[in-house]
Protein backbone atom coordinates (compact mmCIF):
# COMPACT_ATOMS: atom_id res chain seq x y z
CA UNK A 1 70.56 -26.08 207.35
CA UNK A 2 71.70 -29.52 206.31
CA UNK A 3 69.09 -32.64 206.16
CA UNK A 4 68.75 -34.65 209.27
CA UNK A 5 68.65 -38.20 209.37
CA UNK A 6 67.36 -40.00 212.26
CA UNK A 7 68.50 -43.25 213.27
CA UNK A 8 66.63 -45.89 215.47
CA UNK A 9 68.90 -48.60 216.55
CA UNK A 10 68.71 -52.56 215.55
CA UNK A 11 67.19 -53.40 218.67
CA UNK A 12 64.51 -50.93 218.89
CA UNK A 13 63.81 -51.62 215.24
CA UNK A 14 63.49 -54.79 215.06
CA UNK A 15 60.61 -54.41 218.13
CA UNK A 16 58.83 -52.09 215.68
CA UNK A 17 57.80 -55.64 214.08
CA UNK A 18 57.28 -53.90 210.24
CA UNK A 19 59.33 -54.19 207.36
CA UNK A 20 61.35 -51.00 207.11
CA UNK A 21 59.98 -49.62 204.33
CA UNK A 22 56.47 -49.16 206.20
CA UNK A 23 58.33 -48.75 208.91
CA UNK A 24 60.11 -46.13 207.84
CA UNK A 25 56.84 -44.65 206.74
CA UNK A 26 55.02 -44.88 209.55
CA UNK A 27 57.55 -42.98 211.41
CA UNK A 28 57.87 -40.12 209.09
CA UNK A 29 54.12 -39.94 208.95
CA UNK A 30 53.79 -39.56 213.13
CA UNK A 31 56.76 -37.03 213.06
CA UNK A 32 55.14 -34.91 210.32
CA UNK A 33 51.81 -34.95 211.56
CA UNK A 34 53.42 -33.88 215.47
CA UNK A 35 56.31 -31.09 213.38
CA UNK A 36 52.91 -29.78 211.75
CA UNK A 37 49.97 -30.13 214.55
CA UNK A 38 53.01 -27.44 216.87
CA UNK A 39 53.71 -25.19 213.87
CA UNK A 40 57.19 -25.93 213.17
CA UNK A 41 56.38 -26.78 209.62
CA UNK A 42 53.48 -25.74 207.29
CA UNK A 43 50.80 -28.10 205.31
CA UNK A 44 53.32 -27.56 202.29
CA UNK A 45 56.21 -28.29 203.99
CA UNK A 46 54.59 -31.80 205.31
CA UNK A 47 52.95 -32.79 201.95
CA UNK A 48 56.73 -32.65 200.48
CA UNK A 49 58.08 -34.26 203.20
CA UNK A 50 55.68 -37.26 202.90
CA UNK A 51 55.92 -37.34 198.90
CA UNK A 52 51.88 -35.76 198.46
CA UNK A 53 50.83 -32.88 196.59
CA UNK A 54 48.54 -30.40 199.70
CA UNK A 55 45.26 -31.18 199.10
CA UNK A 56 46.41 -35.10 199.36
CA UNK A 57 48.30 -33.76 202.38
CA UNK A 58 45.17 -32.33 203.76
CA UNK A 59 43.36 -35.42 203.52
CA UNK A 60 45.66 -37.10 205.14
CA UNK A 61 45.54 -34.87 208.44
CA UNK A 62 41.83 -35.17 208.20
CA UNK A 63 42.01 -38.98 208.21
CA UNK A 64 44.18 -38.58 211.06
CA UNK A 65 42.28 -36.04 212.80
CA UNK A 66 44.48 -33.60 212.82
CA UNK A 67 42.99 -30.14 212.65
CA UNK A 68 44.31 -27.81 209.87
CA UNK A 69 45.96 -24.60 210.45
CA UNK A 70 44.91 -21.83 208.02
CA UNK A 71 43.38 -18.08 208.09
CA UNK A 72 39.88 -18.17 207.01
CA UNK A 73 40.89 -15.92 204.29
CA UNK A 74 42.88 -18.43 202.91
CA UNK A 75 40.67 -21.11 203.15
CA UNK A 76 38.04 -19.44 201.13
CA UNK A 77 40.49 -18.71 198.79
CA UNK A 78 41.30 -22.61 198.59
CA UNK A 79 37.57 -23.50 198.27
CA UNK A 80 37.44 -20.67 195.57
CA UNK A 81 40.10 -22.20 193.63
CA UNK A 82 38.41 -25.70 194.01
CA UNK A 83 35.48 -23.78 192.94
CA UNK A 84 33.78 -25.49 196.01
CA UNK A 85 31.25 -23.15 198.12
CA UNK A 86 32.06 -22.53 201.56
């Protein structure tokens, strides 16, 4: 699949009231966080899309109250790897 770029127009930009650089931040942040809280992409696939390794990736959906999707399994392999007890 090719990328996808998204395009807001002038007017509706210019509502949003930010410079476009946090603009354009912002935005990518609320479509991650929504692509990731249905399943359509994993926590992986949203840290690279916001420039963040995981774990800073995690954070961020924990700031944002977004619950995280993973097997137990794996998450005690995470913690395990942290070398953080359950």
């Amino acid at each position: 699949m090719d990328a996808i770029t998204l395009e807001i127009p002038a007017g509706i930009a210019a509502q949003i009231k930010l410079p476009p650089r946090k603009a354009r931040k912002m935005l990518m942040e609320k479509l991650v966080v929504r692509l990731y809280e249905q399943g359509i992409i994993t926590s992986g696939q949203g840290a690279e899309l916001l420039g963040m390794n995981r774990l800073r990736f995690e954070r961020f959906l924990a700031e944002n109250e977004v619950a995280i999707h993973a097997e137990p399994r794996t998450l005690v392999a995470d913690l395990d790897a942290l070398d953080v007890a359950p």
